[in-house]
C-alpha atoms as a PDB file:
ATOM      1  CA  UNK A   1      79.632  94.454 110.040  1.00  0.00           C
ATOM      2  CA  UNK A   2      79.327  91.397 112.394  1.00  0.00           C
ATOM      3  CA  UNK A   3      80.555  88.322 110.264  1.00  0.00           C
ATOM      4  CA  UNK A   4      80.419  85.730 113.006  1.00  0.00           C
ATOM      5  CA  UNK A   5      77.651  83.075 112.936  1.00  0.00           C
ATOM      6  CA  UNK A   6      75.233  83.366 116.122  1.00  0.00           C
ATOM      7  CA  UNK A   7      73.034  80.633 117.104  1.00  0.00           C
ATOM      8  CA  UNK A   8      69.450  80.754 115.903  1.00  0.00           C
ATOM      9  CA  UNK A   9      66.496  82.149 118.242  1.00  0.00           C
ATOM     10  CA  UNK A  10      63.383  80.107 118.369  1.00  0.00           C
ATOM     11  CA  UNK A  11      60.916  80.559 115.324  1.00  0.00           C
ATOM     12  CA  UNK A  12      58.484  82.466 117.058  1.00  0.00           C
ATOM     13  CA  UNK A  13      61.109  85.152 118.547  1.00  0.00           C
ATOM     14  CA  UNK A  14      62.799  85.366 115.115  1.00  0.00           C
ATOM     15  CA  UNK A  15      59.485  86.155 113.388  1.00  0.00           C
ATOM     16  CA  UNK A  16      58.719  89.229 116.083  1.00  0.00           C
ATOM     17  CA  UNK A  17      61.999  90.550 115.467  1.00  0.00           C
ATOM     18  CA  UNK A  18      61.158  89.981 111.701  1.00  0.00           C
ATOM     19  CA  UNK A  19      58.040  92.035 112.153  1.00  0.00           C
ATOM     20  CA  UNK A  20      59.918  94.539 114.081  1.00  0.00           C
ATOM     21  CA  UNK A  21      62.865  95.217 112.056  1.00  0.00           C
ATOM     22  CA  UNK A  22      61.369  95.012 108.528  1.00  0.00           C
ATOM     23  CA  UNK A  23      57.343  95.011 108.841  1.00  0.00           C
ATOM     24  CA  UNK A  24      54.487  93.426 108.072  1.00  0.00           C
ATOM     25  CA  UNK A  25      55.375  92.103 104.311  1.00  0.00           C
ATOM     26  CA  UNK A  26      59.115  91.075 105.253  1.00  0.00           C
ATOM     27  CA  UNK A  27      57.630  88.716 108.181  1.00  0.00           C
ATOM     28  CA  UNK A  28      55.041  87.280 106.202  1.00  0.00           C
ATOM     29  CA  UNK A  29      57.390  86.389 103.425  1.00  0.00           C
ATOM     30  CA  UNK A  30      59.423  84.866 105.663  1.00  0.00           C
ATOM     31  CA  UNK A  31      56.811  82.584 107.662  1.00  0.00           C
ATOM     32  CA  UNK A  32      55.614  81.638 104.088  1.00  0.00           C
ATOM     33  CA  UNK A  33      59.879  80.668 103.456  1.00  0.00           C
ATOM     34  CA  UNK A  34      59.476  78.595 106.558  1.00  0.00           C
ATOM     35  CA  UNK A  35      56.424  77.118 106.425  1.00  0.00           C
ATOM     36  CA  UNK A  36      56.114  75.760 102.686  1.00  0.00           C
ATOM     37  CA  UNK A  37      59.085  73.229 102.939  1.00  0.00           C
ATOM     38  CA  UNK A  38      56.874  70.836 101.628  1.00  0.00           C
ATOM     39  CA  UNK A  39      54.743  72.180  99.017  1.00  0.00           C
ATOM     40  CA  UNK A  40      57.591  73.442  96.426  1.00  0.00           C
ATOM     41  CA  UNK A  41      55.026  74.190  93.942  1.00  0.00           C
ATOM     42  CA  UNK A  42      52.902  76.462  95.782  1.00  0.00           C
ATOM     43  CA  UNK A  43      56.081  77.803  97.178  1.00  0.00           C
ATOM     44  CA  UNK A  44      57.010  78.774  93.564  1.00  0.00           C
ATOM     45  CA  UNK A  45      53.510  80.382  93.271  1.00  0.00           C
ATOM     46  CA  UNK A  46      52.899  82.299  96.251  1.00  0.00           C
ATOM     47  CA  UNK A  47      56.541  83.999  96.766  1.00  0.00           C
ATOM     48  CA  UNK A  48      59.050  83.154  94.268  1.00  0.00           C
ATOM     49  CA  UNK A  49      56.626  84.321  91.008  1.00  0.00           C
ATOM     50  CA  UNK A  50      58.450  88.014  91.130  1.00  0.00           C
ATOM     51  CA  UNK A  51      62.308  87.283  91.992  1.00  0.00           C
ATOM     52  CA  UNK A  52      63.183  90.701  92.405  1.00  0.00           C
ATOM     53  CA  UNK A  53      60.420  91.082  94.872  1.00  0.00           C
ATOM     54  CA  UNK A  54      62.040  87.602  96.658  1.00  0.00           C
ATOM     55  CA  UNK A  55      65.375  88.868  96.978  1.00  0.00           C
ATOM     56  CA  UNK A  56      64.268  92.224  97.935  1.00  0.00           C
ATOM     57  CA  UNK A  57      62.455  90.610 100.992  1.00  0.00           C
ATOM     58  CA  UNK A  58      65.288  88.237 101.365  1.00  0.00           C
ATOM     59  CA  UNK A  59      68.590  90.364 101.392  1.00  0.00           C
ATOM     60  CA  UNK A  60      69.371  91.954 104.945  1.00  0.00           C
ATOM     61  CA  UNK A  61      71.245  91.282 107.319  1.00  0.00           C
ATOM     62  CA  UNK A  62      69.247  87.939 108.002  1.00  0.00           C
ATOM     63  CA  UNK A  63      70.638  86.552 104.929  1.00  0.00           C
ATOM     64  CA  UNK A  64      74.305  87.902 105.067  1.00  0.00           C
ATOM     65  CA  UNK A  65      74.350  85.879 108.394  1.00  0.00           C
ATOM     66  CA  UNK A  66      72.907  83.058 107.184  1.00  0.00           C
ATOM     67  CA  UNK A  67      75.777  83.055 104.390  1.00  0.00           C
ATOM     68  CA  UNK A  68      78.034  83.911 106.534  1.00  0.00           C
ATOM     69  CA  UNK A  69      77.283  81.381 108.541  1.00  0.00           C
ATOM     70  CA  UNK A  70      78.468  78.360 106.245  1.00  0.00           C
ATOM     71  CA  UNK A  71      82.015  77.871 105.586  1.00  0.00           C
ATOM     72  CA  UNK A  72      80.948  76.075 101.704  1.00  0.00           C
ATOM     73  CA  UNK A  73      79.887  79.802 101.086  1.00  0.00           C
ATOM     74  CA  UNK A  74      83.238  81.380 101.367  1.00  0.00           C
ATOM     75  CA  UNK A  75      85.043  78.602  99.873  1.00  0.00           C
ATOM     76  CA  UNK A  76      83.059  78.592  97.066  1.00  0.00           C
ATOM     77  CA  UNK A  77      83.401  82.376  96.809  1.00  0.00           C
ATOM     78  CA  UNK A  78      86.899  82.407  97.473  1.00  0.00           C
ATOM     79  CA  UNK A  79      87.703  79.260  94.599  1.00  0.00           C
ATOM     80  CA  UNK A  80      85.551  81.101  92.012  1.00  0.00           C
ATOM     81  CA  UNK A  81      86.967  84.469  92.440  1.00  0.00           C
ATOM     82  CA  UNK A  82      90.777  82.654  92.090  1.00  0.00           C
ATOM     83  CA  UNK A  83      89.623  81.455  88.702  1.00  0.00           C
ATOM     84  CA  UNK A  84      87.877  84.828  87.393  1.00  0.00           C
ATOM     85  CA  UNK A  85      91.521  86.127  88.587  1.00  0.00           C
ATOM     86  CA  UNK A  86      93.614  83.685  86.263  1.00  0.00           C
ATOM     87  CA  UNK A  87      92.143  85.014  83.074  1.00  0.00           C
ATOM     88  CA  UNK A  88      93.953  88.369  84.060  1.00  0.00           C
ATOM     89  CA  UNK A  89      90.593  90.585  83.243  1.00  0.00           C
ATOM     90  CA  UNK A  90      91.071  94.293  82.985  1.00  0.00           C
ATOM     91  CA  UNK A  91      87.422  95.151  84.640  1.00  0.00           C
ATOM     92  CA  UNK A  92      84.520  92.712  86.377  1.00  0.00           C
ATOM     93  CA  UNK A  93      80.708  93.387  86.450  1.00  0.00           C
ATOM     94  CA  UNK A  94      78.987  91.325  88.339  1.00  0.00           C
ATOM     95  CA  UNK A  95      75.270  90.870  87.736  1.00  0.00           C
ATOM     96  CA  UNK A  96      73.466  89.974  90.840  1.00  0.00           C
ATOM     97  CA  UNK A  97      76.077  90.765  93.235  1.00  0.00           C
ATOM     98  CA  UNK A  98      74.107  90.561  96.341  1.00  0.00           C
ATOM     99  CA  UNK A  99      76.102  91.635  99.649  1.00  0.00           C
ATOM    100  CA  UNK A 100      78.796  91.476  97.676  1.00  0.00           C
ATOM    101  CA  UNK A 101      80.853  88.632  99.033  1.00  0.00           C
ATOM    102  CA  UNK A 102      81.758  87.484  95.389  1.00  0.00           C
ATOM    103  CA  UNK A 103      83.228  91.305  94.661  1.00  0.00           C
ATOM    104  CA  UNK A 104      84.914  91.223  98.313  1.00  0.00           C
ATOM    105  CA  UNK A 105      86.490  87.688  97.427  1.00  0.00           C
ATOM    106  CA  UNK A 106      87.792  88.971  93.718  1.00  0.00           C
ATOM    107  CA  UNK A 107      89.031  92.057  95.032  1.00  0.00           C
ATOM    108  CA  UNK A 108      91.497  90.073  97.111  1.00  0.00           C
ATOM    109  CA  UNK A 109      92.756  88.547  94.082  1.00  0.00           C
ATOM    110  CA  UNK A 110      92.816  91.357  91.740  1.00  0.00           C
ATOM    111  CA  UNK A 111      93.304  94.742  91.651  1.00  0.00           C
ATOM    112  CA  UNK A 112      91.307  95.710  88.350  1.00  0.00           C
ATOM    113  CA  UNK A 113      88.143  97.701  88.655  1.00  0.00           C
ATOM    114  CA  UNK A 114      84.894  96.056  89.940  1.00  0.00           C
ATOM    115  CA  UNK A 115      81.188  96.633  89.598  1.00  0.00           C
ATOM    116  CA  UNK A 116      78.358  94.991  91.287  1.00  0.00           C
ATOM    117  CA  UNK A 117      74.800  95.391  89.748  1.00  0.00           C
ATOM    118  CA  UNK A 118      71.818  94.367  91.451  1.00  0.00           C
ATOM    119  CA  UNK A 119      67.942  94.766  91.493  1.00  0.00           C
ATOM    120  CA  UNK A 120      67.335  94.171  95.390  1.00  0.00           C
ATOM    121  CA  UNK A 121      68.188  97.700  97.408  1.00  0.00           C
ATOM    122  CA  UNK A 122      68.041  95.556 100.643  1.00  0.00           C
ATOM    123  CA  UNK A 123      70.701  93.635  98.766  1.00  0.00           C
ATOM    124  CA  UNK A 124      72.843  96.906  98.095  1.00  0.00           C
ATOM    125  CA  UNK A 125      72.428  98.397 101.448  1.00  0.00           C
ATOM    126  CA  UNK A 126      74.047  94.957 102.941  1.00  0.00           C
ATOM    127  CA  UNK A 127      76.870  94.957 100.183  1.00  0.00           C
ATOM    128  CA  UNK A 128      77.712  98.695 100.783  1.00  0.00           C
ATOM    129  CA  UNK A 129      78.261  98.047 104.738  1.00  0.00           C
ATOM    130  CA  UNK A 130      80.206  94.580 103.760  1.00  0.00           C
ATOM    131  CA  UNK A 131      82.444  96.560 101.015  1.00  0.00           C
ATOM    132  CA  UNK A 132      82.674  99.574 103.388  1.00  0.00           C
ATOM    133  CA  UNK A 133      86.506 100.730 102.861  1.00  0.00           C
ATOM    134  CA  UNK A 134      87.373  98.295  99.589  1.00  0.00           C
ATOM    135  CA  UNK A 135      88.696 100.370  96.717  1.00  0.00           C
ATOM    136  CA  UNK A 136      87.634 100.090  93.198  1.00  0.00           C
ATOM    137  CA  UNK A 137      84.043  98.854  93.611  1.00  0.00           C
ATOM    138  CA  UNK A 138      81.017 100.505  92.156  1.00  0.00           C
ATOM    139  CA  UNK A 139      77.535  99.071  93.616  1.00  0.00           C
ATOM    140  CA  UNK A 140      74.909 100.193  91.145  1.00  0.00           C
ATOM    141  CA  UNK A 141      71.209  99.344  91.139  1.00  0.00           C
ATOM    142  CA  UNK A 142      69.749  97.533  87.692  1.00  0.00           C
ATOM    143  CA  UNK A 143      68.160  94.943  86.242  1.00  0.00           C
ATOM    144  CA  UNK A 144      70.308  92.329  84.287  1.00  0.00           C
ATOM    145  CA  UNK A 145      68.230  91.849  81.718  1.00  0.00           C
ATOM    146  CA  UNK A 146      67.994  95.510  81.001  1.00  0.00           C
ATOM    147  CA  UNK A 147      71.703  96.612  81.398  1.00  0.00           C
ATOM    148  CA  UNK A 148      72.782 100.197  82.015  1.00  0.00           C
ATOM    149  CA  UNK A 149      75.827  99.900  80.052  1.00  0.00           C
ATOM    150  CA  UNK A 150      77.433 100.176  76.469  1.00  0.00           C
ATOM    151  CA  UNK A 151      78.643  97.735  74.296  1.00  0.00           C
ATOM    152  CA  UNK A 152      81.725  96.019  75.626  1.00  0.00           C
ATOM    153  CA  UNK A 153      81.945  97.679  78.422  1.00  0.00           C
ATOM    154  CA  UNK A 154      83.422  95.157  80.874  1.00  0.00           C
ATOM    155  CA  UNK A 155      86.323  92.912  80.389  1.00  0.00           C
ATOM    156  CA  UNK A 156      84.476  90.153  82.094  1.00  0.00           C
ATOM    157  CA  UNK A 157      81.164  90.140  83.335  1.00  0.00           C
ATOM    158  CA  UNK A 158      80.161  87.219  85.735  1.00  0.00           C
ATOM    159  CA  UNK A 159      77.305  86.246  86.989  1.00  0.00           C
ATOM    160  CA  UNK A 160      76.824  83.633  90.417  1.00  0.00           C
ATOM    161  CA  UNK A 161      73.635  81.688  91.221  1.00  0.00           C
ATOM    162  CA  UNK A 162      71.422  84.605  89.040  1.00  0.00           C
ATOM    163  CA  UNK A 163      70.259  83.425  85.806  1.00  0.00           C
ATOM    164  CA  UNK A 164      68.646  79.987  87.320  1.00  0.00           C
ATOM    165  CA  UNK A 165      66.390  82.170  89.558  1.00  0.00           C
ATOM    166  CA  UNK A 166      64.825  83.841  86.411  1.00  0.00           C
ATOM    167  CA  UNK A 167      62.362  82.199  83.739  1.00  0.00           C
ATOM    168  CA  UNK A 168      63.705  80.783  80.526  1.00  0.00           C
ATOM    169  CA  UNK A 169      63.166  83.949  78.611  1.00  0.00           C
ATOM    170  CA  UNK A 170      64.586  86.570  81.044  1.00  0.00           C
ATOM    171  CA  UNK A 171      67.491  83.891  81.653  1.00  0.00           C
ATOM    172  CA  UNK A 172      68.075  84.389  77.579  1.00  0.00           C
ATOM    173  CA  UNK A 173      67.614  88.356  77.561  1.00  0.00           C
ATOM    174  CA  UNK A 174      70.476  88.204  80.623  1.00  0.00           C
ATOM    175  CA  UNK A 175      72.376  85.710  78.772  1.00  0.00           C
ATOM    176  CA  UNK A 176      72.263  88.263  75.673  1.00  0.00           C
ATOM    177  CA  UNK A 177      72.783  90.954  77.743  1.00  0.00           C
ATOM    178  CA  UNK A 178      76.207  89.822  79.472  1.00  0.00           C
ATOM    179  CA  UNK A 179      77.390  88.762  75.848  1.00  0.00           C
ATOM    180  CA  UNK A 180      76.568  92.423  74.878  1.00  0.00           C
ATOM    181  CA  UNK A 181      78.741  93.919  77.214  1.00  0.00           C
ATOM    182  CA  UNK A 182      81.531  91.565  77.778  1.00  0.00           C
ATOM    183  CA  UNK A 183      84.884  92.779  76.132  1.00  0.00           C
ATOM    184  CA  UNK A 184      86.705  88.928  76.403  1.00  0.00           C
ATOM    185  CA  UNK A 185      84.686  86.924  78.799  1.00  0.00           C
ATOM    186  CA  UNK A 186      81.386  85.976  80.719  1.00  0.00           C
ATOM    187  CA  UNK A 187      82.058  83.462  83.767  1.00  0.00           C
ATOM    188  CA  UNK A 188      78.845  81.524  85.278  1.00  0.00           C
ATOM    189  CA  UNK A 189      78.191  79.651  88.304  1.00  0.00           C
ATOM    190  CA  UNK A 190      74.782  78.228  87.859  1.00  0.00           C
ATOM    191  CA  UNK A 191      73.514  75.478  89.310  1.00  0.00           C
ATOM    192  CA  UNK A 192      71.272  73.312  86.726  1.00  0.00           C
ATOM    193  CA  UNK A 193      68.818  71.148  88.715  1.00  0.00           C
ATOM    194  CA  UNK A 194      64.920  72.537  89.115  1.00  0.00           C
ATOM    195  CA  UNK A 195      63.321  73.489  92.709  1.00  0.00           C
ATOM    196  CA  UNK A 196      60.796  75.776  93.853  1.00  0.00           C
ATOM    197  CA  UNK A 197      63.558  78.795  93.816  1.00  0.00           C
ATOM    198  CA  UNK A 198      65.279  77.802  90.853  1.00  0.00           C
ATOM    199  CA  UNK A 199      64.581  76.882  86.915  1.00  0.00           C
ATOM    200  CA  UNK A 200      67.868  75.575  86.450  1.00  0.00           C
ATOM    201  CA  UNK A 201      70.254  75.873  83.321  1.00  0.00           C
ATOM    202  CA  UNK A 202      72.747  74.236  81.714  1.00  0.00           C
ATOM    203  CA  UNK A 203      74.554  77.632  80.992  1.00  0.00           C
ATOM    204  CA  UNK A 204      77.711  75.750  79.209  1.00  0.00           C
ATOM    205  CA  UNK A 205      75.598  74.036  76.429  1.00  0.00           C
ATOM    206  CA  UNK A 206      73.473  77.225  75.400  1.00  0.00           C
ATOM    207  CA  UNK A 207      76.780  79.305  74.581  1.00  0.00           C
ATOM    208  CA  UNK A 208      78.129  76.219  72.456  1.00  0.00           C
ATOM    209  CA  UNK A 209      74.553  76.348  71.280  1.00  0.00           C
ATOM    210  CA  UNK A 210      75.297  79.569  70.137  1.00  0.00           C
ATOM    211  CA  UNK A 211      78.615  79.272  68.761  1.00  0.00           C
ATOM    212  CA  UNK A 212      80.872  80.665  71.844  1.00  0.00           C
ATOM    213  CA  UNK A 213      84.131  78.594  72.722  1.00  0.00           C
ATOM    214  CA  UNK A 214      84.176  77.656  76.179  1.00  0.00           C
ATOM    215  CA  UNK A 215      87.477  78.009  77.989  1.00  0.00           C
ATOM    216  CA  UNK A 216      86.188  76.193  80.729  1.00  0.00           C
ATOM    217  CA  UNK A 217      83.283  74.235  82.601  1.00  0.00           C
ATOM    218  CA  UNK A 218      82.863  71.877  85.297  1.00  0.00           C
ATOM    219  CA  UNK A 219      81.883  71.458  88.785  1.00  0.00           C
ATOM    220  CA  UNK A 220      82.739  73.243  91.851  1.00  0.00           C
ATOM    221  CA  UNK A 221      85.324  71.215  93.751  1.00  0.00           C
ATOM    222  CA  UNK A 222      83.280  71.876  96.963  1.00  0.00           C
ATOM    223  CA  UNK A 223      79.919  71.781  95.741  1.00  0.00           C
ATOM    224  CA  UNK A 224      78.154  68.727  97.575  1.00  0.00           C
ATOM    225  CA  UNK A 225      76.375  67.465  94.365  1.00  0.00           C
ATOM    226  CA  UNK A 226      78.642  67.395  91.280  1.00  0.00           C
ATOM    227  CA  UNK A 227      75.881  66.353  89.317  1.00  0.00           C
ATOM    228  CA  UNK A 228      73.845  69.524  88.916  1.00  0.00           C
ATOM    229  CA  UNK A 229      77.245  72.326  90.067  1.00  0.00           C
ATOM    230  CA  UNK A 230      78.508  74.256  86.826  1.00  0.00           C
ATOM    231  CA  UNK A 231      81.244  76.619  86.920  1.00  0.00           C
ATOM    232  CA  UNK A 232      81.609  78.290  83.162  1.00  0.00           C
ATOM    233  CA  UNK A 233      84.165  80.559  81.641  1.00  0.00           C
ATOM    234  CA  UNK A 234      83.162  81.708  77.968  1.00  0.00           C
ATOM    235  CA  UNK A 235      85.459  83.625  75.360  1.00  0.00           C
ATOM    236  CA  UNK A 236      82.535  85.710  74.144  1.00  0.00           C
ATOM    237  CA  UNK A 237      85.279  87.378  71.862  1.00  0.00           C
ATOM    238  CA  UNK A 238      88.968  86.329  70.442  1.00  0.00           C
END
């Protein structure tokens, strides 16, 4: 797959090949992503109510090369999956694993197996042309609310810019859910500030509010806004 950024084609060009490539729903979620900048509310409302329905609209290759396309994106992938790699975890399961750039990143940096869940197929399809040839990584389709797995099933399971997309109560049932199947440890990076794609969680102060130990939590060095970037590793047992 292409990973080189191309410059952008006019609005009205990029919404024809929209309506070409993908159809009729696909383009007219994204004029509504263009167009509602400045309402965030009825943003929320009119294409954000159903997140899996969002990100199945949104994955393709549109978005890969729009995250491609910004070097903050890899770094951030690349500096998260050196610190899931310092805890020395037998297995990964990433909920929400998109195109997979996380599981590409950690694989570089480990050589333990690695699973990639995710509720978007447009999402999957991208990640299994991205992690075409990597060894060791399982792409499975779920929900991670509702995992497919048994207890402790994962030495780690991680989750990246997921759980602030959802509600506060599915954000709890995937909170439970990755403390369900996590062997050791559950690693977050979730942003905690509120916008029309977002709820926004403190993810560090629930699992003290729980009674989990937190190994670590902070920032991401290269995050523009320290103020609302959390990086989380939890010892959900010993």
């Amino acid at each position: 797959m292409d990973t080189l950024p191309h410059p952008e084609p006019l609005l009205p060009l990029r919404a024809w090949r929209a309506l070409q490539s993908r159809g009729v729903r696909y383009a007219w979620h994204k004029t509504l992503r263009r167009s509602l900048g400045r309402w965030p509310s009825w943003k929320r409302r009119l294409i954000y109510a159903d997140p899996r329905a969002y990100w199945t609209h949104r994955g393709g290759f549109d978005y890969f090369r729009e995250q491609e396309g910004q070097v903050g994106r890899t770094l951030r992938a690349e500096w998260i999956a050196g610190r899931l790699a310092a805890y020395r975890p037998t297995s990964i399961l990433e909920i929400g694993c998109g195109y997979g750039k996380l599981l590409r990143a950690a694989r570089d940096r480990t050589d333990v197996p690695l699973t990639g869940l995710d509720f978007s197929r447009s999402q999957l399809a991208s990640a299994g042309a991205f992690l075409e040839g990597v060894d060791q990584v399982e792409l499975l389709l779920g929900r991670g609310d509702r995992l497919p797995f048994a207890d402790g099933a994962f030495d780690m399971v991680v989750t990246s810019a997921v759980i602030l997309h959802n509600p506060p109560e599915v954000a709890d049932r995937i909170r439970r859910e990755v403390i369900r199947v996590a062997r050791r440890f559950a690693a977050h990076n979730e942003e905690t500030n509120l916008s029309y794609n977002r709820y926004g969680y403190d993810t560090a102060a629930w699992y003290r509010a729980q009674g989990f130990r937190i190994a670590e939590s902070g920032p991401i060095p290269m995050d523009p806004d320290p103020e609302v970037s959390q990086f989380c590793v939890v010892r959900v047992n010993g």
